[in-house]
Protein backbone atom coordinates (compact mmCIF):
# COMPACT_ATOMS: atom_id res chain seq x y z
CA UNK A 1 0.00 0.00 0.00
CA UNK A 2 1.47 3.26 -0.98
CA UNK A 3 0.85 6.77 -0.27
CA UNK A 4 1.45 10.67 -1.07
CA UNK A 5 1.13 13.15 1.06
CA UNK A 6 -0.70 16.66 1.74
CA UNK A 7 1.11 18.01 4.73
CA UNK A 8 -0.66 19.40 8.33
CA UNK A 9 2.06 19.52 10.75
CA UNK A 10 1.17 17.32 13.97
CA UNK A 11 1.10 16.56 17.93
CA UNK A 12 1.17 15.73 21.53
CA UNK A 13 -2.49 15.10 25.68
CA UNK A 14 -6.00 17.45 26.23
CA UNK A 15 -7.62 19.62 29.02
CA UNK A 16 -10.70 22.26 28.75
CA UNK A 17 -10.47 26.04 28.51
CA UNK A 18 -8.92 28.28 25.91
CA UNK A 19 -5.43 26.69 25.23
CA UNK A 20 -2.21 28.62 24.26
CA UNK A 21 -1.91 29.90 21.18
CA UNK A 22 -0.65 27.31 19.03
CA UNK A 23 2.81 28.14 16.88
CA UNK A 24 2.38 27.79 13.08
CA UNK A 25 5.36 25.88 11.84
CA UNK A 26 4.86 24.19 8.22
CA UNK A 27 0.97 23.66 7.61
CA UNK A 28 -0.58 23.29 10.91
CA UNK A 29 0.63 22.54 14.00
CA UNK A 30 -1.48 19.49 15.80
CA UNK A 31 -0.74 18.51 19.42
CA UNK A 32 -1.67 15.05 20.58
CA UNK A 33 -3.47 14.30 23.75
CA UNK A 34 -5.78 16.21 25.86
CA UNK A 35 -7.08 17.23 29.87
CA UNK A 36 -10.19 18.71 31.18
CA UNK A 37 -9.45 22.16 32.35
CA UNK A 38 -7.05 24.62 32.38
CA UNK A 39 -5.37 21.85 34.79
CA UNK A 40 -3.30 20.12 32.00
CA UNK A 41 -0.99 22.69 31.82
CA UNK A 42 0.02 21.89 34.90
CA UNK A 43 0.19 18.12 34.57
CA UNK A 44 2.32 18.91 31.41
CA UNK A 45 4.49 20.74 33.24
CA UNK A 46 5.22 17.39 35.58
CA UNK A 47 6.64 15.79 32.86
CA UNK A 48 8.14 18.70 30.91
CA UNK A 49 9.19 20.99 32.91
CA UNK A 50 6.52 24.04 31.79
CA UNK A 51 5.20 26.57 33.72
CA UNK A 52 1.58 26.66 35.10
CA UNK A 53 -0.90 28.86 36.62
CA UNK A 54 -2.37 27.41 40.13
CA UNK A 55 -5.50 29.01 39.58
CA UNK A 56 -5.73 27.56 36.07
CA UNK A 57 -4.54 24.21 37.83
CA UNK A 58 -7.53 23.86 40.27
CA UNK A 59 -10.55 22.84 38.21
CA UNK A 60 -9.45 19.37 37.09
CA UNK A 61 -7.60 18.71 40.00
CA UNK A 62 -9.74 19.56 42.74
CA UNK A 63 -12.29 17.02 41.26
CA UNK A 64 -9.32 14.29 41.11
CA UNK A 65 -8.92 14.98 44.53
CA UNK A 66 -12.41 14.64 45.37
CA UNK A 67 -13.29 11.61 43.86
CA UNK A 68 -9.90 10.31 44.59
CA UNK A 69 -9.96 9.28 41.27
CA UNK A 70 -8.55 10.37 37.28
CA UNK A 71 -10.53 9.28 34.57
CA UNK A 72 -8.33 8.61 31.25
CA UNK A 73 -9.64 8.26 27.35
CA UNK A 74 -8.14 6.05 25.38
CA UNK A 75 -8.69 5.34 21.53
CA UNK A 76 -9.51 1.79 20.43
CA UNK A 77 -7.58 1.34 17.10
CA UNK A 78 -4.73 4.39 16.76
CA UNK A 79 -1.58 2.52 16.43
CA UNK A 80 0.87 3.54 17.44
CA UNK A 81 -0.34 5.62 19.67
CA UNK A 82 -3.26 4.36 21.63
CA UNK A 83 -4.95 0.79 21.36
CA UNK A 84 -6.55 -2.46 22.81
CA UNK A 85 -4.31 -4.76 23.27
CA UNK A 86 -6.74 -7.44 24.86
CA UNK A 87 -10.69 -6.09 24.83
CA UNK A 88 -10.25 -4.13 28.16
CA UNK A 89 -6.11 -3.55 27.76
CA UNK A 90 -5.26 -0.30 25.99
CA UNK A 91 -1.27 0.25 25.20
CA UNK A 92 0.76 2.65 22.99
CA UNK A 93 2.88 5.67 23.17
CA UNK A 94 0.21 7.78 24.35
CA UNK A 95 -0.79 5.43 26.93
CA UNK A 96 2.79 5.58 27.97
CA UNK A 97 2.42 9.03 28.76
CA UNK A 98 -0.62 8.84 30.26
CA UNK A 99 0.78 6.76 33.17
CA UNK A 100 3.72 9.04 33.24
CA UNK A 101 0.81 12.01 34.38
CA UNK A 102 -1.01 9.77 36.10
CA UNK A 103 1.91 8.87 38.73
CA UNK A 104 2.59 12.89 38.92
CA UNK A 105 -0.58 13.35 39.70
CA UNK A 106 -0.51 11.02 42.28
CA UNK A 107 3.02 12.83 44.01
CA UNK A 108 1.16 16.53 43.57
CA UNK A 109 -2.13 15.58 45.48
CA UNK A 110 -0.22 13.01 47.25
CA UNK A 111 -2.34 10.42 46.79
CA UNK A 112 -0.38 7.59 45.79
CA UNK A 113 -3.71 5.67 46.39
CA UNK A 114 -5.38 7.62 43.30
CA UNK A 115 -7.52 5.70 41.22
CA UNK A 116 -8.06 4.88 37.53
CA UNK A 117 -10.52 4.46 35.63
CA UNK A 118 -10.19 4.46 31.38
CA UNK A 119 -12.96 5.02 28.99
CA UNK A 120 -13.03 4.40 25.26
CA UNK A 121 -13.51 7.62 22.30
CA UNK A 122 -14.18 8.33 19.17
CA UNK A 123 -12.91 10.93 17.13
CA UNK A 124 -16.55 12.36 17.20
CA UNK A 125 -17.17 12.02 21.04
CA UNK A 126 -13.55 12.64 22.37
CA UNK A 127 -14.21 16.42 22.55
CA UNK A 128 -17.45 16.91 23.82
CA UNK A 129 -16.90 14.62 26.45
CA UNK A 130 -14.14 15.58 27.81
CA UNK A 131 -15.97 19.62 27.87
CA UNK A 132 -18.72 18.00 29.74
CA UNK A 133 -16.05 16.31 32.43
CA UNK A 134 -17.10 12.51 31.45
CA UNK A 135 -13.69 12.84 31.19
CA UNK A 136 -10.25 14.24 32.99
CA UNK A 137 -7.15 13.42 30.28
CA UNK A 138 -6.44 11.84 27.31
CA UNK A 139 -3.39 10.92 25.82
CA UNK A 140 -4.45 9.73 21.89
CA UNK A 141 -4.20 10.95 18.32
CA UNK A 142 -5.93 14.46 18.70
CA UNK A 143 -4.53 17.14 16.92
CA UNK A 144 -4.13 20.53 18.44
CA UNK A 145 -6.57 23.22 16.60
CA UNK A 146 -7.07 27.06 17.26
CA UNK A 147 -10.38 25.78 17.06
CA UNK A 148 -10.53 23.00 19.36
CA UNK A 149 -8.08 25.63 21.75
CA UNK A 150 -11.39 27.33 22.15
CA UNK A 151 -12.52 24.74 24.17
CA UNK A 152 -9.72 22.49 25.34
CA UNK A 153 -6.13 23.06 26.58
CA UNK A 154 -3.37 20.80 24.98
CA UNK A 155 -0.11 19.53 26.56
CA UNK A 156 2.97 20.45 24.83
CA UNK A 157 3.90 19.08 21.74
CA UNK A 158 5.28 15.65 21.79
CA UNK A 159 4.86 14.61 18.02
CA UNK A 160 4.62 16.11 14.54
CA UNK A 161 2.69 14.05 11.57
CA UNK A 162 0.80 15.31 8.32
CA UNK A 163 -2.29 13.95 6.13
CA UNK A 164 -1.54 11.05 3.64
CA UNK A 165 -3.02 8.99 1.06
CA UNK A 166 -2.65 5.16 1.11
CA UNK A 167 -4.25 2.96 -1.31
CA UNK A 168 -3.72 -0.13 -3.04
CA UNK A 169 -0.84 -1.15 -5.12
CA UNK A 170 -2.72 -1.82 -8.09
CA UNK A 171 -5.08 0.82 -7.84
CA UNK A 172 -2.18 3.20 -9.33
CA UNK A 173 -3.27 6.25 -7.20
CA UNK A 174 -0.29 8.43 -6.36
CA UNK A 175 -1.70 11.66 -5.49
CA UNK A 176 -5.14 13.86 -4.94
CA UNK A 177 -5.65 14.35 -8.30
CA UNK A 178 -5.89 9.87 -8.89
CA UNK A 179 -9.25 10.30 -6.49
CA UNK A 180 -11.24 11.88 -9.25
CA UNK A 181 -14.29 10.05 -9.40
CA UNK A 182 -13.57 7.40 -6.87
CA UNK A 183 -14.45 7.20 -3.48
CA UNK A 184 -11.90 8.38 -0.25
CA UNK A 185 -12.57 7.48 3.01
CA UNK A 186 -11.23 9.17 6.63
CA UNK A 187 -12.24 9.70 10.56
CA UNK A 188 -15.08 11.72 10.70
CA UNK A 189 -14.69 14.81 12.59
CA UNK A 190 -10.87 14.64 12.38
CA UNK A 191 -8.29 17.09 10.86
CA UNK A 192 -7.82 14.92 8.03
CA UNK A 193 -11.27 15.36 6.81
CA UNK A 194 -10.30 18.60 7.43
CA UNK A 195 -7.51 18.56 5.27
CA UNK A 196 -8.97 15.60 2.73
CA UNK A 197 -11.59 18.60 1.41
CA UNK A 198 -9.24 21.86 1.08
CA UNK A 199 -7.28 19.65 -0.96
CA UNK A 200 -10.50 18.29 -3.33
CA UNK A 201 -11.42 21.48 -3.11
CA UNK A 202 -8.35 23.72 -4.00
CA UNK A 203 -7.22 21.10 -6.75
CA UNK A 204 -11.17 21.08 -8.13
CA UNK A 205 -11.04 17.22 -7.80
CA UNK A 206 -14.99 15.66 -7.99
CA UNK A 207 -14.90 12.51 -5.25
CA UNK A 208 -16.68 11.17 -2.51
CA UNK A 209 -15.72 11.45 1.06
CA UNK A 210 -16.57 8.18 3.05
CA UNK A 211 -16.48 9.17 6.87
CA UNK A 212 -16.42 6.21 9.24
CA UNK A 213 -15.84 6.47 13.33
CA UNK A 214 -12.60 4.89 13.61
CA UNK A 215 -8.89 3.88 11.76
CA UNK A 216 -10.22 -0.05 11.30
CA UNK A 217 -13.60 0.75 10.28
CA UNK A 218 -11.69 3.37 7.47
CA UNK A 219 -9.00 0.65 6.53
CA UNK A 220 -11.51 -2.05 6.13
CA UNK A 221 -13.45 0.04 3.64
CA UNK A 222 -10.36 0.31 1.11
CA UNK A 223 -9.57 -3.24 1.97
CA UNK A 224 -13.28 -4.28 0.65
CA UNK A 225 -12.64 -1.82 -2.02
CA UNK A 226 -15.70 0.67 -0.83
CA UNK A 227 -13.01 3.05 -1.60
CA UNK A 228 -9.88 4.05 -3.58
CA UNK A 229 -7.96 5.49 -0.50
CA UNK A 230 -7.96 6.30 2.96
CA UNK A 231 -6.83 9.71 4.07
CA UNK A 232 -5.10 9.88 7.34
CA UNK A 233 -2.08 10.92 9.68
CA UNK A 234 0.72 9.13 8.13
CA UNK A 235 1.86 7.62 11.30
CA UNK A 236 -1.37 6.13 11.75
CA UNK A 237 -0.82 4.54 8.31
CA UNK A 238 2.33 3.36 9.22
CA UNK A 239 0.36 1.48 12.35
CA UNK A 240 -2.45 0.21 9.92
CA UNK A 241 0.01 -1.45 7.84
C-alpha cells in the first residue's frame, strides 16, 4: 500500500479552557493528547518541565482529589499511539504518557492511592466529552486546533505528523488528483477530513468522502474496495500497515 502526502504539521495530551496559542510551523501545528481544564498545563508541566498557573490548575484537580480518582480516554484502534491490546487492555505511546501524568498526579495531590478508571472515544465524542467532564485526560491521536483551543487546553507538543493517502498497489493512485471520481474514506470529525476537502477542493477534484468512526472501520473500507484510499495521519498509516 502506498501513499502521497498533503502536509498538516502534527502533535502531543488534552484539558478544557482556551489553550495557548498554538505556533504555526509548516501547515498546521497538531498537538496530541488532551485534559479537562485549564489543569493540564500543569500536569504537562510534571513531565516537561513548563510553567503553570495554580489558579488555572484547580478545576481538574480539585475534582481528582475529590473523587480520589482520574478518569483517562483512550482510543480503540490508533496505532501507534493508543490501542486495545486485549478487549479491556489499551497500550501505545500515548498510553505511555498517560501513566507518566497519572503517577505525577498522584506525588502533587499526594495520593499515591489515586484511582483509575479508562474510557473508550471516538474521534466524534472525544471532545465533547471531555468539555462536559465525562472525562479528565487523554493521551491519543488528537490534533491541536485554534479551534478545538477554544474549548480544550493541549499539553505540549510531543509529536509532529501530516495527512496522507494510502491505497492499493494496483489501484495506481499516487496523489489527490488519482481520487477523481472514486471514493476516499477518513475519521469523521478529524483534521484529516479537514484537510482531505481543502485539498479536493483547491485542486477542483470531484470525489466522494466516506467518513467512518474509527482507523479499522476506514481501513476495512479500502480493503473491501468501498473506496480508492484512505486519508489519514501518516503515522497512523504506518500502524495500519
Amino acid at each position: 500500500i502506498d501513499g502521497r502526502a498533503a502536509w498538516d504539521t502534527t502533535c502531543g495530551p488534552l484539558l478544557t479552557e482556551p489553550a495557548r496559542q498554538i505556533e504555526l510551523l509548516q501547515g498546521r501545528r497538531r498537538e496530541r493528547g488532551i485534559m479537562r481544564s485549564p489543569s493540564f498545563a500543569m500536569l504537562a508541566a510534571l513531565f516537561a518541565g513548563c510553567a503553570a498557573s495554580m489558579t488555572a490548575n484547580a478545576q481538574t484537580l480539585d475534582k481528582i482529589s475529590r473523587s480520589n480518582q482520574i478518569v483517562v480516554s483512550y482510543r480503540e484502534a490508533a496505532v501507534p499511539f493508543s490501542y486495545l491490546l486485549t478487549p479491556h487492555k489499551a497500550v501505545g505511546f500515548s498510553m505511555d504518557v498517560t501513566e507518566a501524568i497519572v503517577d505525577d498526579v498522584r506525588k502533587v495531590l499526594r495520593r499515591p492511592d489515586l484511582k483509575v478508571a479508562y474510557v473508550p472515544v471516538t474521534g466524534q465524542n472525544r471532545i465533547p466529552l471531555l468539555v462536559n467532564g465525562t472525562y479528565d485526560l487523554e493521551c491519543g491521536s488528537t490534533t491541536n486546533t485554534s479551534a478545538r483551543g477554544k474549548d480544550v487546553a493541549f499539553s505540549i507538543n510531543y509529536f509532529y505528523a501530516g495527512t496522507r493517502l494510502m491505497a492499493k498497489r494496483a489501484s495506481r493512485i499516487g496523489d489527490y488528483a488519482d481520487l477523481a471520481h472514486k471514493a476516499v474514506v477518513t475519521v469523521g470529525g478529524s483534521t484529516n477530513e479537514k484537510t482531505l476537502r481543502r485539498q479536493l477542493e483547491a485542486q477542483h477534484i470531484d470525489a466522494e468522502v466516506v467518513l467512518t468512526k474509527d482507523y479499522a472501520d476506514a481501513l476495512k473500507i479500502v480493503a473491501d474496495d468501498k473506496a480508492a484510499a484512505l486519508a489519514l495521519d501518516d503515522v497512523l498509516l504506518y500502524g495500519l500497515r
